[in-house]
N, C-alpha and C. Protein backbone atom coordinates (compact mmCIF):
# COMPACT_ATOMS: atom_id res chain seq x y z
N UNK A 1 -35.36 145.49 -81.31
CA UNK A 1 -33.99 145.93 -81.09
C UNK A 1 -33.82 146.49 -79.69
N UNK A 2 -34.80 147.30 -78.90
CA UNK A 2 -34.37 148.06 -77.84
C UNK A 2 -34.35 146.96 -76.69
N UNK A 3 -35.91 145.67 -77.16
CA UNK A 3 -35.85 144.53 -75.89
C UNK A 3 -34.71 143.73 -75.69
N UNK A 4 -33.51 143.77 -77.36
CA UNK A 4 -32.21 142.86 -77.10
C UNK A 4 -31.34 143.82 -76.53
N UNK A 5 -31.35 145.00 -77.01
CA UNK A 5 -30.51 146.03 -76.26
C UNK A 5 -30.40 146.13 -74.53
N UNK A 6 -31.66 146.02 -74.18
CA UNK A 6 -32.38 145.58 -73.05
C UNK A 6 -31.36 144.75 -72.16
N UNK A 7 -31.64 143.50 -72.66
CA UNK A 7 -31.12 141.81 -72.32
C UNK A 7 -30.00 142.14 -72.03
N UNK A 8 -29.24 142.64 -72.86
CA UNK A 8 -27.71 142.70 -73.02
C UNK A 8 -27.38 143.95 -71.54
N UNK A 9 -28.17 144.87 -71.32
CA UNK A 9 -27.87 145.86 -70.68
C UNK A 9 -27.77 145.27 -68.61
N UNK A 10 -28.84 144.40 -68.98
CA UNK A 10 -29.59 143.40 -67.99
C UNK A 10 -28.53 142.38 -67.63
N UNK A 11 -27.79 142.01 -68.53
CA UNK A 11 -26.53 141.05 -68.73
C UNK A 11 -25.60 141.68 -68.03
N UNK A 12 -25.30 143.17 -68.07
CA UNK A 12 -24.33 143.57 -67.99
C UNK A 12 -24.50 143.85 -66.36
N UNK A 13 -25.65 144.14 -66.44
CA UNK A 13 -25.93 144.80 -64.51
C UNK A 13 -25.59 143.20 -63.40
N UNK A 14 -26.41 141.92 -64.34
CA UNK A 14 -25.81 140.99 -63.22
C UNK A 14 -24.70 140.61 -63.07
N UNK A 15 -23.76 140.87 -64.21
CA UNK A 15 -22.44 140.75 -64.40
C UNK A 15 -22.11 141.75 -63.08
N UNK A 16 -22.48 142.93 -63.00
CA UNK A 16 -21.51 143.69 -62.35
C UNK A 16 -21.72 142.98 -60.83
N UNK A 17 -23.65 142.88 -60.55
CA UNK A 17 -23.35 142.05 -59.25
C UNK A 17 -22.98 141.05 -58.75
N UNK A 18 -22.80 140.59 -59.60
CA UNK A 18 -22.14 139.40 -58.85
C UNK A 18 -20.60 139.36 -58.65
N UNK A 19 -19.92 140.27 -59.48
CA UNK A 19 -18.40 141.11 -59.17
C UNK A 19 -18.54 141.73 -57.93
N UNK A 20 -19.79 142.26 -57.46
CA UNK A 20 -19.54 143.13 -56.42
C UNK A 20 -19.88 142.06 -55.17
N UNK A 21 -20.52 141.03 -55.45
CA UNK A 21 -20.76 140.53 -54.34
C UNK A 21 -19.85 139.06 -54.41
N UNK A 22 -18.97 138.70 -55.24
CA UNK A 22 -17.88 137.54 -55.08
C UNK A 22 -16.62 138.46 -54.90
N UNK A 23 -16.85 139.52 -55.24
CA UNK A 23 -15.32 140.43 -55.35
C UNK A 23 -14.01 139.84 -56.33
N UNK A 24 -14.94 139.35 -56.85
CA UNK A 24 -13.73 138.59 -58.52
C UNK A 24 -13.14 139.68 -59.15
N UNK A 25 -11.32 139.43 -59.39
CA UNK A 25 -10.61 140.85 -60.16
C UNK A 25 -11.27 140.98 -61.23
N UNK A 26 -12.59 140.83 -61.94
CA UNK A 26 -12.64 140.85 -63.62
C UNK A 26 -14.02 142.13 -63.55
N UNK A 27 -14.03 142.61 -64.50
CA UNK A 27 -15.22 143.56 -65.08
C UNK A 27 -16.33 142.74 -65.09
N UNK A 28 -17.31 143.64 -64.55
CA UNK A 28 -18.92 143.20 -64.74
C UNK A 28 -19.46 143.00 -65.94
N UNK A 29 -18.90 143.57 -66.75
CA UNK A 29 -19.79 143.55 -68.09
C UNK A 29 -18.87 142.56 -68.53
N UNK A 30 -17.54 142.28 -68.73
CA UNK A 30 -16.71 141.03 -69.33
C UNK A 30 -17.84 139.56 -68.44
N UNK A 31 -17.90 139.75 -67.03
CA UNK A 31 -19.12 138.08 -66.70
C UNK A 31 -20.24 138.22 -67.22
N UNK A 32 -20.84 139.65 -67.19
CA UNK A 32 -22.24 139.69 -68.04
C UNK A 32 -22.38 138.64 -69.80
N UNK A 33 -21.23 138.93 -70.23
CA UNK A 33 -20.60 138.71 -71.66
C UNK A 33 -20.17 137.08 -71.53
N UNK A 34 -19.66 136.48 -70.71
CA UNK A 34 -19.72 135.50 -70.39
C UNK A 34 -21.20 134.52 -70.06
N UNK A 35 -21.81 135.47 -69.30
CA UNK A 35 -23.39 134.63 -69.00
C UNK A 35 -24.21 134.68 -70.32
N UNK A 36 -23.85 135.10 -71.36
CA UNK A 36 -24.51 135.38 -72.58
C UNK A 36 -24.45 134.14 -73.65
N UNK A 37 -22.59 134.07 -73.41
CA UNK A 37 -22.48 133.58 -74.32
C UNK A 37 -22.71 131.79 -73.43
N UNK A 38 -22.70 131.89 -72.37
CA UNK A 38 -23.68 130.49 -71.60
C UNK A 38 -24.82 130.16 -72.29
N UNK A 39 -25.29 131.62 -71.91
CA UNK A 39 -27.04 131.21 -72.38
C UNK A 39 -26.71 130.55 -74.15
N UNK A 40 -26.20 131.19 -75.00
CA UNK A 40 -26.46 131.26 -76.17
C UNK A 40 -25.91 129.60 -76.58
N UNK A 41 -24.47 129.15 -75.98
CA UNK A 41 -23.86 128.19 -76.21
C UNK A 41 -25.65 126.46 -75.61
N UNK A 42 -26.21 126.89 -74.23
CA UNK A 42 -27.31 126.10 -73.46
C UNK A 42 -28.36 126.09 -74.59
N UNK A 43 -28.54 127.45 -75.68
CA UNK A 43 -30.43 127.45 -76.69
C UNK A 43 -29.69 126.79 -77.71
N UNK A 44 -28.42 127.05 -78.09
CA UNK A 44 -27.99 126.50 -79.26
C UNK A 44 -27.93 127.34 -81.01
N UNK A 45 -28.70 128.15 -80.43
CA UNK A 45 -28.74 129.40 -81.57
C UNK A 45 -28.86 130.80 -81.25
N UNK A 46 -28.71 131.82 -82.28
CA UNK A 46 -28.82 132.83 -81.81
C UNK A 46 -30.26 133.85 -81.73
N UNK A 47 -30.86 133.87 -81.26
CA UNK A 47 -32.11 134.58 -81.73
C UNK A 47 -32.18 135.98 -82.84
N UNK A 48 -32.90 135.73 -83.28
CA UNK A 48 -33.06 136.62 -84.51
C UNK A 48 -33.16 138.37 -84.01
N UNK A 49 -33.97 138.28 -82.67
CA UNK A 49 -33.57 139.67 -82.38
C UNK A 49 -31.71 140.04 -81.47
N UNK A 50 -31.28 139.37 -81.59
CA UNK A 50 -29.85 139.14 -81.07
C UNK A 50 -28.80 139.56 -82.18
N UNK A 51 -29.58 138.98 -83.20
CA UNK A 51 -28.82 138.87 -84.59
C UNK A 51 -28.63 140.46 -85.06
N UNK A 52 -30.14 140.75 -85.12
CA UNK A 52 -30.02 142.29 -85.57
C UNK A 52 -29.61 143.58 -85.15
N UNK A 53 -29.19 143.45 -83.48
CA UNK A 53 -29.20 144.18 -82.65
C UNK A 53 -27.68 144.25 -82.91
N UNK A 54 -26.71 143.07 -82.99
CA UNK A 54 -25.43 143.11 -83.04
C UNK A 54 -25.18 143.49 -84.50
N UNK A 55 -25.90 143.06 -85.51
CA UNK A 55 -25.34 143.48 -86.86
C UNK A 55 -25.80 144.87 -86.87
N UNK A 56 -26.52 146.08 -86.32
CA UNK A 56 -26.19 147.24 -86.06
C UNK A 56 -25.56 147.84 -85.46
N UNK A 57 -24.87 147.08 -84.56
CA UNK A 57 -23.94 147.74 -83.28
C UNK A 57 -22.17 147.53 -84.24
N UNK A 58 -22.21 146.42 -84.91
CA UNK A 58 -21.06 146.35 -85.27
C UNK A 58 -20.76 146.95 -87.00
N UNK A 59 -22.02 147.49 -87.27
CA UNK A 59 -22.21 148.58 -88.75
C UNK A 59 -21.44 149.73 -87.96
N UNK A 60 -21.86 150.17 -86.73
CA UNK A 60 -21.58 151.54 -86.15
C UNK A 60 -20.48 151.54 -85.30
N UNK A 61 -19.68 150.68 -85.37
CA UNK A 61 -18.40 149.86 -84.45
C UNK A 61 -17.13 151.56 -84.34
N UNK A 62 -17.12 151.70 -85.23
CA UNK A 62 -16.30 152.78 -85.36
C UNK A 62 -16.73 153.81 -84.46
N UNK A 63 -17.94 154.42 -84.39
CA UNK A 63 -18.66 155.56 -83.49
C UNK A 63 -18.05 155.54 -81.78
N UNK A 64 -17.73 153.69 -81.26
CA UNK A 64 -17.67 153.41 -80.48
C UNK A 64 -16.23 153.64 -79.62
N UNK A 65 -15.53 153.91 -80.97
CA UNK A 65 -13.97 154.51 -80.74
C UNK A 65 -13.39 155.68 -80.52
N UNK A 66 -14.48 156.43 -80.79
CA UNK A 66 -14.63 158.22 -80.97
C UNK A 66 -14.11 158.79 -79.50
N UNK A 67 -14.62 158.24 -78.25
CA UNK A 67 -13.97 158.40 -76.87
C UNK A 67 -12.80 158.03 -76.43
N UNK A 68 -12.47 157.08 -77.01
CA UNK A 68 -11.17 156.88 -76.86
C UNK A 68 -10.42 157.56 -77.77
N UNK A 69 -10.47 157.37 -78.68
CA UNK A 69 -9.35 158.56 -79.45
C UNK A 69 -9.61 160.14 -78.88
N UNK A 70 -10.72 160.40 -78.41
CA UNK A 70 -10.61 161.63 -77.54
C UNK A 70 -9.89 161.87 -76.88
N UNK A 71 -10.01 160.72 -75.77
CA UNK A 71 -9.38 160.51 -74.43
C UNK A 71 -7.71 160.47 -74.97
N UNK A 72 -7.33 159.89 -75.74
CA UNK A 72 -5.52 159.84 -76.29
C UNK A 72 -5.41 161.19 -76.58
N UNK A 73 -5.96 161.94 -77.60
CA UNK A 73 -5.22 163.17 -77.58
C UNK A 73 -5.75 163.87 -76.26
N UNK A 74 -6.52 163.53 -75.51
CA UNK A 74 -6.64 164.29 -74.33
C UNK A 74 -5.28 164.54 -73.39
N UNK A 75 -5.15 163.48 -73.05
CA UNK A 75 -3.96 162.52 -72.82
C UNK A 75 -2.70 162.61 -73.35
N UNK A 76 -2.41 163.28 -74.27
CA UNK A 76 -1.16 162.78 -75.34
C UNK A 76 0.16 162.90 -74.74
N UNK A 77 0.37 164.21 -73.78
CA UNK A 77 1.54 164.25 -72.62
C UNK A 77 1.74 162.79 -71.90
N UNK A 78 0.38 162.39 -70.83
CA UNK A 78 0.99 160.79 -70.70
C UNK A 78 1.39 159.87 -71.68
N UNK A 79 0.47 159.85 -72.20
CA UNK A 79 0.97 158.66 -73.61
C UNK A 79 1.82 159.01 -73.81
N UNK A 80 2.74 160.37 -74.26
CA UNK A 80 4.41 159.96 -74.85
C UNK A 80 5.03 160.14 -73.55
N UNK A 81 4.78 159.91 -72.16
CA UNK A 81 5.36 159.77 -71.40
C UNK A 81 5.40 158.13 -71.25
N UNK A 82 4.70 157.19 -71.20
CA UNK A 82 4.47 156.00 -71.00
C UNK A 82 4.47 155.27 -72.10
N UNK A 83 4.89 155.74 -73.92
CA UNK A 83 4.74 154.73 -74.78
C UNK A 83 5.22 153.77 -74.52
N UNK A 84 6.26 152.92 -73.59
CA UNK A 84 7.00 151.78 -74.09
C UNK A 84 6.01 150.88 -73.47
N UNK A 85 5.68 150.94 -71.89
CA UNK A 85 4.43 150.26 -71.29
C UNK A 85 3.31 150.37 -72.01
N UNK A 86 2.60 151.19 -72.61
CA UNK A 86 1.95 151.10 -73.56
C UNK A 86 1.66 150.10 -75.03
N UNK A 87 3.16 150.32 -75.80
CA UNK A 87 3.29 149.70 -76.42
C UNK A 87 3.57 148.20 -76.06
N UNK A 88 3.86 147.86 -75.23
CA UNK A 88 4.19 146.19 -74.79
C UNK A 88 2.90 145.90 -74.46
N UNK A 89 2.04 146.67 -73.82
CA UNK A 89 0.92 146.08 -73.37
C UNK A 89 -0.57 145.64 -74.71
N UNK A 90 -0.12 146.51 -75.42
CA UNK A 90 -0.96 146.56 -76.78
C UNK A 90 -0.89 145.34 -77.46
N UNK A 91 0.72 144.79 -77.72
CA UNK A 91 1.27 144.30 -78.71
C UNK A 91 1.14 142.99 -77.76
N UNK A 92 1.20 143.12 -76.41
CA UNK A 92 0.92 141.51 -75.88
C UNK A 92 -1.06 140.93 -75.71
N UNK A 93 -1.76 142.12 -75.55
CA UNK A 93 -3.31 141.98 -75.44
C UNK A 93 -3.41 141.23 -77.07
N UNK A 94 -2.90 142.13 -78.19
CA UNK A 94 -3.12 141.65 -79.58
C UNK A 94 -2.88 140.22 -79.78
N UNK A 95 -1.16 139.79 -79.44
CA UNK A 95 -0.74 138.51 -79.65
C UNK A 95 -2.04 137.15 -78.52
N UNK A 96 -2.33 137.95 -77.72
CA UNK A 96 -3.12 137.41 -76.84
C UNK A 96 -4.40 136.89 -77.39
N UNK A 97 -5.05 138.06 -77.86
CA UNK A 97 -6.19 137.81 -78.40
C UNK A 97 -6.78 137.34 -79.44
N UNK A 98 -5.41 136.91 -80.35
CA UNK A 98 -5.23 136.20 -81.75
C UNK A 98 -5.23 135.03 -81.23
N UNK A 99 -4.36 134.68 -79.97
CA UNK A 99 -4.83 132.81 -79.39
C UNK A 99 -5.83 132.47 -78.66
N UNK A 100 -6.15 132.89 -77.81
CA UNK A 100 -7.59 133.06 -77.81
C UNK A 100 -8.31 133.07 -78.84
N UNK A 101 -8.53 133.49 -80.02
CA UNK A 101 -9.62 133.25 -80.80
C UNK A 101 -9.05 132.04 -81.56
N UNK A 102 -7.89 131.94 -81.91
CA UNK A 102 -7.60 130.57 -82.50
C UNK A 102 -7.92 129.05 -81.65
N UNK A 103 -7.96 129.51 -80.40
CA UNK A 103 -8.03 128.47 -79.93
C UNK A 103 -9.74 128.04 -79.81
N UNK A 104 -10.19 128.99 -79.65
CA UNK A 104 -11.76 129.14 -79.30
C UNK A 104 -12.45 128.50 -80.81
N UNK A 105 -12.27 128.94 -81.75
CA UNK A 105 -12.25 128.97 -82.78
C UNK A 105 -12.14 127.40 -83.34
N UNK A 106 -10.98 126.95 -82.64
CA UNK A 106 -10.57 125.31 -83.29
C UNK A 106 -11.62 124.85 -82.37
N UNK A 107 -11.86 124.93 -80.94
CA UNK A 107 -12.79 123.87 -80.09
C UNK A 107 -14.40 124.05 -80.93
N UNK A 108 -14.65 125.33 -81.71
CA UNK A 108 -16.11 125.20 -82.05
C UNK A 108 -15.83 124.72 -83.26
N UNK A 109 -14.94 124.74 -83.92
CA UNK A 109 -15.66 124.65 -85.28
C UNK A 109 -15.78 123.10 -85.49
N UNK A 110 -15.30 121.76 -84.85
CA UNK A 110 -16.01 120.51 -85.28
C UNK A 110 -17.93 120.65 -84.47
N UNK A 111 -18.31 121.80 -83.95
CA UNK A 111 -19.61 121.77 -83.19
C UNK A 111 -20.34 122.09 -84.68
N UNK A 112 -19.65 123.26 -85.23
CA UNK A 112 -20.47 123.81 -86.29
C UNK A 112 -20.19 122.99 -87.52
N UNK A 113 -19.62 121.81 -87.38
CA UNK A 113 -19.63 121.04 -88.36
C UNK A 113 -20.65 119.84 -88.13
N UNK A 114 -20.59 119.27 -87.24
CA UNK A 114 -21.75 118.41 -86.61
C UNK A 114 -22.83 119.32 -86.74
N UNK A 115 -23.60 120.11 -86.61
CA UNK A 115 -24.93 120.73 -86.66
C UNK A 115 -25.49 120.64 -88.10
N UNK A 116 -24.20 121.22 -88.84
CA UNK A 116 -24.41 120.96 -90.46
C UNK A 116 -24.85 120.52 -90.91
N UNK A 117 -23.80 119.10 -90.79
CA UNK A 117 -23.84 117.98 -91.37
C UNK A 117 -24.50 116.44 -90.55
């Protein structure tokens, strides 16, 4: 668990350099997350210590929210100063991220049907 924890952490650091050295608008750890899912899409499976590392991270998924809900009531003067930008921005990331996965979603799943079958 700590050597996939590792990988992923390792993922995240070349992600950031190579943001710092192309100067691309996106987060280091979002290309890190990208070079991952390269690698993973190039072996074709997921490795078993990959497997376990994420099915504990996403048992404890909630823990991961604890700062941010800090940070809002930290915050709560801006936030009801800014709900409407707020709220549009929420409600368009969501609608966003529902097509994105639908779409992602339709291109794999004849892959994971061919492997199957």
């Amino acid at each position: 668990m700590i050597a996939s924890i590792a990988a992923l952490l390792v993922l995240q650091l070349i992600g950031t350099i190579i943001i710092r050295f192309t100067g691309l608008p996106f987060p280091g750890p979002v290309v890190g997350m990208l070079l991952l899912f390269a690698y993973l899409l190039w072996r074709g499976a997921t490795p078993t210590a990959f497997e376990a590392t994420t099915r504990a991270l996403l048992r404890n998924l909630a823990l991961l929210f604890v700062p941010a809900g800090v940070g809002v009531v930290t915050y709560l003067k801006a936030v009801a100063d800014q709900w409407v930008a707020l709220s549009i921005t929420l409600i368009a990331s969501a609608v966003i991220a529902i097509v994105v996965t639908g779409f992602v979603l339709h291109l794999l799943m004849p892959r994971a049907a061919r492997s199957r079958g």
